[in-house]
Protein backbone atom coordinates (compact mmCIF):
# COMPACT_ATOMS: atom_id res chain seq x y z
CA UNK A 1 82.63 137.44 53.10
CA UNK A 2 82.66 133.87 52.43
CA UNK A 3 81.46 130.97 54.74
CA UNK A 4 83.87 128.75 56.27
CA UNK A 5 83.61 125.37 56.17
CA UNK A 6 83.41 123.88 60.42
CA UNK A 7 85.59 120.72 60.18
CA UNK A 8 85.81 120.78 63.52
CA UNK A 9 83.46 117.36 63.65
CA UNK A 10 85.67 115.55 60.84
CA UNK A 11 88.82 116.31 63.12
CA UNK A 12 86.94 114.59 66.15
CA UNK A 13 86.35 111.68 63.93
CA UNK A 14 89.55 111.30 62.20
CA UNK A 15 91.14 111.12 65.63
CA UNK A 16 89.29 108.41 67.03
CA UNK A 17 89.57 106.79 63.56
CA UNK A 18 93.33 107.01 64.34
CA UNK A 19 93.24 106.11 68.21
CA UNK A 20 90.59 103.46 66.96
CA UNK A 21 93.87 102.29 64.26
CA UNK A 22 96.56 102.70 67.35
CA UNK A 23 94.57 100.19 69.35
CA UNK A 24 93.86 97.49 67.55
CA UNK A 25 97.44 97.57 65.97
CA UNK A 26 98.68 97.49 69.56
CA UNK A 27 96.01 94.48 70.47
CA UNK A 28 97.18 92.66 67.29
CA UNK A 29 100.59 92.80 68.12
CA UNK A 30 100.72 92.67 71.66
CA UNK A 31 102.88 89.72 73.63
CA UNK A 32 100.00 89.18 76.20
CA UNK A 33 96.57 89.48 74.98
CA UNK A 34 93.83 90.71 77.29
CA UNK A 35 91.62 88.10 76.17
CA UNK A 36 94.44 85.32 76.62
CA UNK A 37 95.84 83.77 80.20
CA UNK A 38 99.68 85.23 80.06
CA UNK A 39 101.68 82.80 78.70
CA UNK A 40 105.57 84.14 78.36
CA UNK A 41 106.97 84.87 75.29
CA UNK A 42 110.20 83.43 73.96
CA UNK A 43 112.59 86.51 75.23
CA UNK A 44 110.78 86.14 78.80
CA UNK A 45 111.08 82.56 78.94
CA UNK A 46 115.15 82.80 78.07
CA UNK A 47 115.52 85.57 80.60
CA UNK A 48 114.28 84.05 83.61
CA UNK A 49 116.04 80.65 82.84
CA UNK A 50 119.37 82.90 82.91
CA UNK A 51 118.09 84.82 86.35
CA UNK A 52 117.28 81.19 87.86
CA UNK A 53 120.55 79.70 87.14
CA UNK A 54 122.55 82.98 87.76
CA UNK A 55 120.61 83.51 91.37
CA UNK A 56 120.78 79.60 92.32
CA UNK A 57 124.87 79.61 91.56
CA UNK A 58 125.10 82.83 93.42
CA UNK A 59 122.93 81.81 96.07
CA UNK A 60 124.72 78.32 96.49
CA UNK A 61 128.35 79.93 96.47
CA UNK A 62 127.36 81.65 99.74
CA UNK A 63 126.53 78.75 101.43
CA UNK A 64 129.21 77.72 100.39
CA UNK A 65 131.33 80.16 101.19
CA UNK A 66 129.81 80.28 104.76
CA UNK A 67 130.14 77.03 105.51
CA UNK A 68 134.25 77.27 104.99
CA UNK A 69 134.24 80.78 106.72
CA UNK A 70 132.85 79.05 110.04
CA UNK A 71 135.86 75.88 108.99
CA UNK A 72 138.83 77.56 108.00
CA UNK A 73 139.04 79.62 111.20
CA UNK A 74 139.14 76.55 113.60
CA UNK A 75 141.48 74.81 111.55
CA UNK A 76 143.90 77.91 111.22
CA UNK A 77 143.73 79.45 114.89
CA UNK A 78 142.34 76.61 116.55
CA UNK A 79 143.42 77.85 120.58
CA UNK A 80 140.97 80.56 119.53
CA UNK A 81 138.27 78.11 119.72
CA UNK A 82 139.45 75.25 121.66
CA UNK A 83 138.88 76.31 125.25
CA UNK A 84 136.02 78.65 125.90
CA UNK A 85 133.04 76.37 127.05
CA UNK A 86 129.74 77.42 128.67
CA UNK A 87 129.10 76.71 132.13
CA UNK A 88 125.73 74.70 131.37
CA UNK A 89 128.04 72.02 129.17
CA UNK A 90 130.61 71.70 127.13
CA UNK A 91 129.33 73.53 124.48
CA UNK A 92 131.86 75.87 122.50
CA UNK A 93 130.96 79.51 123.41
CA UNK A 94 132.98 81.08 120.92
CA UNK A 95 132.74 78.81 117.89
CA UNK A 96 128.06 78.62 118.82
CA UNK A 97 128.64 82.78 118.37
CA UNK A 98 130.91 82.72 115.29
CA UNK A 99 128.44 80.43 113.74
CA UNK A 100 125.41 82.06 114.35
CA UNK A 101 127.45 85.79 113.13
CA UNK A 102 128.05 84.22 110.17
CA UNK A 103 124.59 82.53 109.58
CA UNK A 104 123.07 86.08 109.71
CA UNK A 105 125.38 87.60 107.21
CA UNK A 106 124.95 84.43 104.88
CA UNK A 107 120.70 84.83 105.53
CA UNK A 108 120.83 88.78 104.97
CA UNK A 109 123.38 88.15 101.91
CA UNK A 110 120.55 85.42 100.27
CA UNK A 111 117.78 88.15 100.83
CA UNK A 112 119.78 90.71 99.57
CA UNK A 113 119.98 88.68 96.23
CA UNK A 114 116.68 87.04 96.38
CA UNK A 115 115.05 90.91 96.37
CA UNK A 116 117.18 91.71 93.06
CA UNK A 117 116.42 88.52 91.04
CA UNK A 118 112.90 89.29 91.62
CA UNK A 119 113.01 92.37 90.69
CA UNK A 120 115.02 91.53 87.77
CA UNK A 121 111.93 88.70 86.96
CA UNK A 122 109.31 91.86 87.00
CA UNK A 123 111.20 94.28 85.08
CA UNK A 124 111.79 91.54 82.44
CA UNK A 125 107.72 90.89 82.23
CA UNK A 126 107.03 94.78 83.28
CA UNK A 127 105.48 94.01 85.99
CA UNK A 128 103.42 95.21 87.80
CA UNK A 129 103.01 98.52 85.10
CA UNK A 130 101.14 96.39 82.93
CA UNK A 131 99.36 93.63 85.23
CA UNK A 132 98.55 94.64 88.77
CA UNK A 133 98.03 99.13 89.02
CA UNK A 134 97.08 98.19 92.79
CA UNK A 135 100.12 96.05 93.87
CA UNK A 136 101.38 97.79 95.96
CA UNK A 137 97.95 98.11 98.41
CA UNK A 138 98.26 93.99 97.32
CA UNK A 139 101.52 93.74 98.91
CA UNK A 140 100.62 95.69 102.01
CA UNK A 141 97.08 93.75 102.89
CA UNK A 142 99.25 90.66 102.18
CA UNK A 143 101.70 92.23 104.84
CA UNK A 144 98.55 92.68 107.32
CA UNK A 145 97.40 89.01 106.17
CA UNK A 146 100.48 86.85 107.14
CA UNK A 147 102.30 86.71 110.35
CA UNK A 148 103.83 90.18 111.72
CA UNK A 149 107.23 91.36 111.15
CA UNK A 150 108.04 91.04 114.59
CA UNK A 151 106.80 87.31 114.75
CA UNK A 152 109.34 84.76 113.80
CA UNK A 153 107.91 81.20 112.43
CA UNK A 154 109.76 78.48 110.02
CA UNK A 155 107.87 78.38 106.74
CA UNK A 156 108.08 75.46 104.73
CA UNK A 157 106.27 77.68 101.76
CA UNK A 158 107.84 81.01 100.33
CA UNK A 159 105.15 82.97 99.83
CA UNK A 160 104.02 85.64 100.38
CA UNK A 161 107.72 86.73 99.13
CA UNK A 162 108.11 89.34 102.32
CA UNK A 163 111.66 90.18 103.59
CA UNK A 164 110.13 88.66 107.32
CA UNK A 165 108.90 85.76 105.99
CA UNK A 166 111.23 84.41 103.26
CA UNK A 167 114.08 84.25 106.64
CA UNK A 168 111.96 82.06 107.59
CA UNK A 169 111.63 79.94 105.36
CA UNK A 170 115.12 79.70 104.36
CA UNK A 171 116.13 78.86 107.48
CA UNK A 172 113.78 76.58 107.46
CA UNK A 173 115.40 74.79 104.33
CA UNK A 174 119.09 75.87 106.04
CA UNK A 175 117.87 73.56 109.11
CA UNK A 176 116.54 71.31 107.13
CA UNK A 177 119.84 70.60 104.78
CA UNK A 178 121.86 70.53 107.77
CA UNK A 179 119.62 67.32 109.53
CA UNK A 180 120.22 65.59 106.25
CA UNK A 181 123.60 66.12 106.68
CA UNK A 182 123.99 65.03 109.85
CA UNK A 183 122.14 61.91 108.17
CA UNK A 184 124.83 61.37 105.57
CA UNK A 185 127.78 62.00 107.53
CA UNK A 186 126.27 59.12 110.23
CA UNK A 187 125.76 56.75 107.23
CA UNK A 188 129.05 57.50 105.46
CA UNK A 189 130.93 56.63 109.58
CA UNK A 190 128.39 53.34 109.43
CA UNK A 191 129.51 52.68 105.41
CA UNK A 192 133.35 53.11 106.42
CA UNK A 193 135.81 51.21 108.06
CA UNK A 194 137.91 53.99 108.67
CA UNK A 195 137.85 57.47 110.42
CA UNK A 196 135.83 60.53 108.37
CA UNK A 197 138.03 63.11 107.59
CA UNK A 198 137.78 66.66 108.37
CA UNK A 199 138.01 67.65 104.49
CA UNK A 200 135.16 64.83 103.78
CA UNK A 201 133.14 66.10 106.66
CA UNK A 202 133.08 69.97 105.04
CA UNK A 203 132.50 68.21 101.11
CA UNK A 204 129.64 66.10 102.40
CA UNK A 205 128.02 69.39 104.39
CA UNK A 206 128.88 71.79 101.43
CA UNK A 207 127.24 69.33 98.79
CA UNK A 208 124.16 68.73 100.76
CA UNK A 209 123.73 72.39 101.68
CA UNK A 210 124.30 73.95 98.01
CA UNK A 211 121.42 71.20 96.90
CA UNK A 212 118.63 72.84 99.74
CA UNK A 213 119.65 75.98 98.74
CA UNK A 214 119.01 75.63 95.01
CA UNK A 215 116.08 73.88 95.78
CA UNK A 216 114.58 76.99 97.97
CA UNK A 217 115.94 79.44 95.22
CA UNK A 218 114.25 77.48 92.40
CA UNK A 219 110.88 77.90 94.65
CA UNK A 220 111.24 81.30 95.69
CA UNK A 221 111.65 82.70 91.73
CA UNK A 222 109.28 79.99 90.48
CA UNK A 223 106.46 82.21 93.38
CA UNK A 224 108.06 84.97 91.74
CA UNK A 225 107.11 84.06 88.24
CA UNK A 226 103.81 82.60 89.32
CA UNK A 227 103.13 86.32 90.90
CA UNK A 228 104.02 87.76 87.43
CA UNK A 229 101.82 85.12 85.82
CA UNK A 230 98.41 85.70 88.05
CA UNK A 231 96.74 89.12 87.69
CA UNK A 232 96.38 88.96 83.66
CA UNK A 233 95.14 85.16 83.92
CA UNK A 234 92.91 85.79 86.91
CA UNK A 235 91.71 88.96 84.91
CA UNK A 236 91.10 87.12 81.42
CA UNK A 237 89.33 84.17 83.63
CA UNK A 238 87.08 86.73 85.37
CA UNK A 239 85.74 88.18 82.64
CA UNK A 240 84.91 84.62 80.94
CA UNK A 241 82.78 84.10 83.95
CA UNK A 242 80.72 87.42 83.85
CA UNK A 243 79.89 86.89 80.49
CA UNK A 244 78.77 83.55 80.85
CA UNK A 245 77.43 83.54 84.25
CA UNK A 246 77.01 87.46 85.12
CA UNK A 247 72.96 87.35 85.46
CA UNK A 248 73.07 83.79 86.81
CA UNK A 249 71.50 83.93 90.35
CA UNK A 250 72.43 80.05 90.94
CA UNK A 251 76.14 80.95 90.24
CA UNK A 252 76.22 84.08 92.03
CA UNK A 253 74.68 82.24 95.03
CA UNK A 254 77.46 79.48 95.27
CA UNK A 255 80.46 81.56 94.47
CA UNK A 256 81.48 82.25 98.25
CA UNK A 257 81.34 78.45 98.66
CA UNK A 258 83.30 77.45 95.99
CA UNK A 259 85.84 79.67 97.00
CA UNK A 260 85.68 77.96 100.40
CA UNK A 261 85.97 74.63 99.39
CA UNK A 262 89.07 75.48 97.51
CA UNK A 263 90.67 76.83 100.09
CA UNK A 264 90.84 80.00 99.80
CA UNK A 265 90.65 82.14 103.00
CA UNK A 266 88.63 85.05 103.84
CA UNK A 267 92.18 86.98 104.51
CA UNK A 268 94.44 85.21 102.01
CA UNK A 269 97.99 85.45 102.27
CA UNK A 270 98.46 84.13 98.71
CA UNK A 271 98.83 86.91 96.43
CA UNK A 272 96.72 85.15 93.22
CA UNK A 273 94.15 83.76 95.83
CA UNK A 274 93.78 87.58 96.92
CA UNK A 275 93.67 88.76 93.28
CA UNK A 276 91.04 86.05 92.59
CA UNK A 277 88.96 86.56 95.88
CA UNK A 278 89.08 90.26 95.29
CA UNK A 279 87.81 90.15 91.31
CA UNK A 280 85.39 87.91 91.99
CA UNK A 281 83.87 89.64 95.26
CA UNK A 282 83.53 92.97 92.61
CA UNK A 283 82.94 91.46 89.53
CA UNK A 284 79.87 89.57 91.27
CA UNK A 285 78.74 92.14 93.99
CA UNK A 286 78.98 89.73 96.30
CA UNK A 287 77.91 91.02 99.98
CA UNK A 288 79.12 89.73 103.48
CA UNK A 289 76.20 88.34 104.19
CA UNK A 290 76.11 85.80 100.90
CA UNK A 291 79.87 84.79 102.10
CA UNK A 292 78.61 84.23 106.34
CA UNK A 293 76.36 81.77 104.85
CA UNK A 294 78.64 79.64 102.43
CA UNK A 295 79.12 76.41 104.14
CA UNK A 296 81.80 73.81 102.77
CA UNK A 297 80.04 70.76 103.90
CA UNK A 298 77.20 71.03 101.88
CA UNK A 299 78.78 72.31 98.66
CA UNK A 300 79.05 69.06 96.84
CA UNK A 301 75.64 68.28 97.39
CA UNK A 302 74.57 71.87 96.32
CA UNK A 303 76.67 71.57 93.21
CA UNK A 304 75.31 68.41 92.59
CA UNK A 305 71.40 69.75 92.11
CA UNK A 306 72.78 72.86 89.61
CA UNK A 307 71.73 72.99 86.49
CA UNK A 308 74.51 72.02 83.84
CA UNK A 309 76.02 75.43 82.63
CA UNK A 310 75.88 76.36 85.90
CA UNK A 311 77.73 72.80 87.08
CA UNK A 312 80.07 73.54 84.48
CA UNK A 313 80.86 76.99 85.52
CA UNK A 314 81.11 76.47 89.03
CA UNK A 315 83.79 73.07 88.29
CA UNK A 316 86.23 75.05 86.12
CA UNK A 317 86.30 77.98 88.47
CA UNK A 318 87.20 75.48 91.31
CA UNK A 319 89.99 73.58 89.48
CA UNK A 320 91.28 77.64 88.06
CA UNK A 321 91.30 78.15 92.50
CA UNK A 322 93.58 75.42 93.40
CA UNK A 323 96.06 75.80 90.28
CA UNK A 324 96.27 79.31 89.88
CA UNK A 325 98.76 79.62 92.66
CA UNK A 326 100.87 76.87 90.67
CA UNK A 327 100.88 74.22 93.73
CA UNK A 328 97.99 71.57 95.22
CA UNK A 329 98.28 71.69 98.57
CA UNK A 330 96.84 68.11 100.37
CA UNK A 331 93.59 70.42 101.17
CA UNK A 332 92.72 71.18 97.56
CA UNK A 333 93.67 67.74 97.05
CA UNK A 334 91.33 66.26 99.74
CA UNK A 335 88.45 68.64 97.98
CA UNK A 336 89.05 67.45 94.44
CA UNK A 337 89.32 63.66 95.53
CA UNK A 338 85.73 64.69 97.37
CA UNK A 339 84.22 66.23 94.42
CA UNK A 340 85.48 62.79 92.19
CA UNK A 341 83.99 60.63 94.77
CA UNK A 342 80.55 62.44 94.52
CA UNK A 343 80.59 61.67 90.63
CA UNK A 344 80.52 65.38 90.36
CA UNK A 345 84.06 66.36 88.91
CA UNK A 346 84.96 64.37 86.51
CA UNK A 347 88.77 65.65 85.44
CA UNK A 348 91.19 63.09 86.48
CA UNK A 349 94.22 64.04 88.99
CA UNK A 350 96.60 63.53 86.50
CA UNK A 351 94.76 66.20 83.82
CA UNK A 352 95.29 68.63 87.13
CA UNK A 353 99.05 68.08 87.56
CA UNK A 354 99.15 68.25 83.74
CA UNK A 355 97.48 72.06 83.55
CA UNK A 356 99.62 72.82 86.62
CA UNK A 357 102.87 72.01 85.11
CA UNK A 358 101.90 73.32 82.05
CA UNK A 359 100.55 77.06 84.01
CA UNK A 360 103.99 76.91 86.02
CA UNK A 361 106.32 76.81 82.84
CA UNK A 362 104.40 79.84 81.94
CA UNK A 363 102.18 78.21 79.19
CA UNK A 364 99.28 79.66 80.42
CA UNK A 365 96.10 78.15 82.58
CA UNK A 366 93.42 76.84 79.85
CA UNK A 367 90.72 75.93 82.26
């Protein structure tokens, strides 16, 4: 009887030889490197320029074709409309509720195609398989963060991108366009000698509304992309500072305030501020107590007495804060003009705006 050879161990070996092979091959040829902030590749970057345009000509054709659906009907059966007046003042009964019907189909219609174009932006990047495995307990303490569903409030910001809160801020921007309307349609009766005509009136109010609602499409996918952008970025960035700074004490200590001075709230409603908040808080093991006794008004002068690398550190995680949601808000830019003033930060406003732009046309954040 002869002995057999156990190759049992060799196997073992040769297969993590070959899952060894399998990774790297995948890490050398990957789109978005781990060790990278995301930047989008060329066949992302021409895909969302065609789901932009697409969703702002859709978006802008029901305004559109709102706007004549509340005309046409007065102009064609005009007795409909012409004598039913409230009792309070001559205000139109019928034509105030045919307005308002048709608003709410036109506002349900825009969210309808807002929700696809943004899922068409995370399917295109695979999002969130390959970026966030938690969204979806993201989205909900996001939901618990910002206003109730039940709680109506004009938004002049998109975001959180929630069904209850993107109504408001389109009409928001719906309210808006139509005050600048009323503005051009008293300068154009100023500017001419003669009468404004009905078909003028209904150009001027279509133009002017199809421009806000571009603009407020262009915002809502650009938070859209931005949300895409965050959780690999935030991720890379994170692990830059724990292996710099991960058995600092001085850094540790000053983390909760530097998060406070950039604005970032204790229950963010900003999806990459939660992300960031949330990496940092585990990454760091930072308690409750450390982030009770963070205090914003002595920060600069704190910062000021750190030693370099730690200086350092601290400066570029404050300047990743305020641009990783891809907007400075005149808070973060109050903070940054503070930090200039105190000699401490020394990158230049316009070096800001230029890593912003550059992060929101999905170059990446190199802080």
């Amino acid at each position: 009887m002869s002995d057999s050879t156990d190759s049992s161990g060799d196997f073992d070996q040769a297969t993590a030889g070959r899952t060894t092979l399998r990774y790297l091959a995948r890490a050398m040829h990957t789109e978005h490197p781990s060790d990278e902030p995301f930047v989008l590749n060329n066949a992302e970057r021409h895909a969302l320029y065609r789901i932009k345009g697409a969703t702002m000509l859709v978006s802008s054709a029901l305004v559109v074709f709102g706007i004549w659906i509340v005309y046409l009907p007065h102009t064609l059966w005009a007795s409909w409309f012409a004598k039913t007046h409230t009792a309070l003042g001559d205000w139109p009964l019928v034509s105030v509720l045919f307005a308002v019907l048709v608003l709410y189909l036109v506002l349900h219609a825009l969210l309808l195609v807002y929700t696809g174009a943004v899922r068409l932006i995370e399917m295109t990047c695979q999002f969130p398989r390959f970026h966030d495995l938690s969204f979806t307990r993201h989205i909900n303490q996001l939901a618990e963060n910002s206003p109730p569903r039940g709680l109506f409030r004009l938004r002049m910001s998109p975001r959180p991108l929630l069904p209850w809160t993107l109504s408001g801020y389109l009409i928001t921007v719906l309210l808006l366009a139509f005050a600048c309307n009323g503005l051009v349609q008293w300068v154009l009766r100023l500017s001419s000698e003669r009468a404004i005509t009905p078909i003028m009136t209904i150009s001027t109010s279509t133009l002017v509304a199809a421009i806000g609602i571009s603009w407020a499409t262009y915002r809502i996918l650009q938070q859209a992309q931005l949300r895409v952008m965050a959780p690999l970025t935030i991720r890379q960035f994170t692990n830059e500072l724990v292996e710099e700074f991960g058995r600092e004490p001085a850094f540790r200590q000053l983390l909760p305030s530097v998060l406070q001075f950039a604005a970032v709230s204790a229950r963010p409603d900003n999806y990459a501020h939660l992300l960031l908040r949330e990496a940092l808080v585990s990454r760091f093991s930072i308690d409750a107590d450390l982030e009770k006794g963070a205090k914003t008004e002595v920060f600069p002068e704190q910062l000021a007495t750190c030693p370099d690398a730690v200086r350092h550190g601290l400066e570029r995680l404050f300047i990743f804060t305020i641009l990783i949601d891809g907007h400075l808000s005149s808070l973060e830019r109050n903070r940054l003009r503070q930090l200039q003033r105190a000699g401490i930060l020394t990158t230049s406003e316009a070096e800001l705006e230029s890593l912003r732009k550059n992060f929101v046309r999905g170059e990446g954040l190199w802080v």
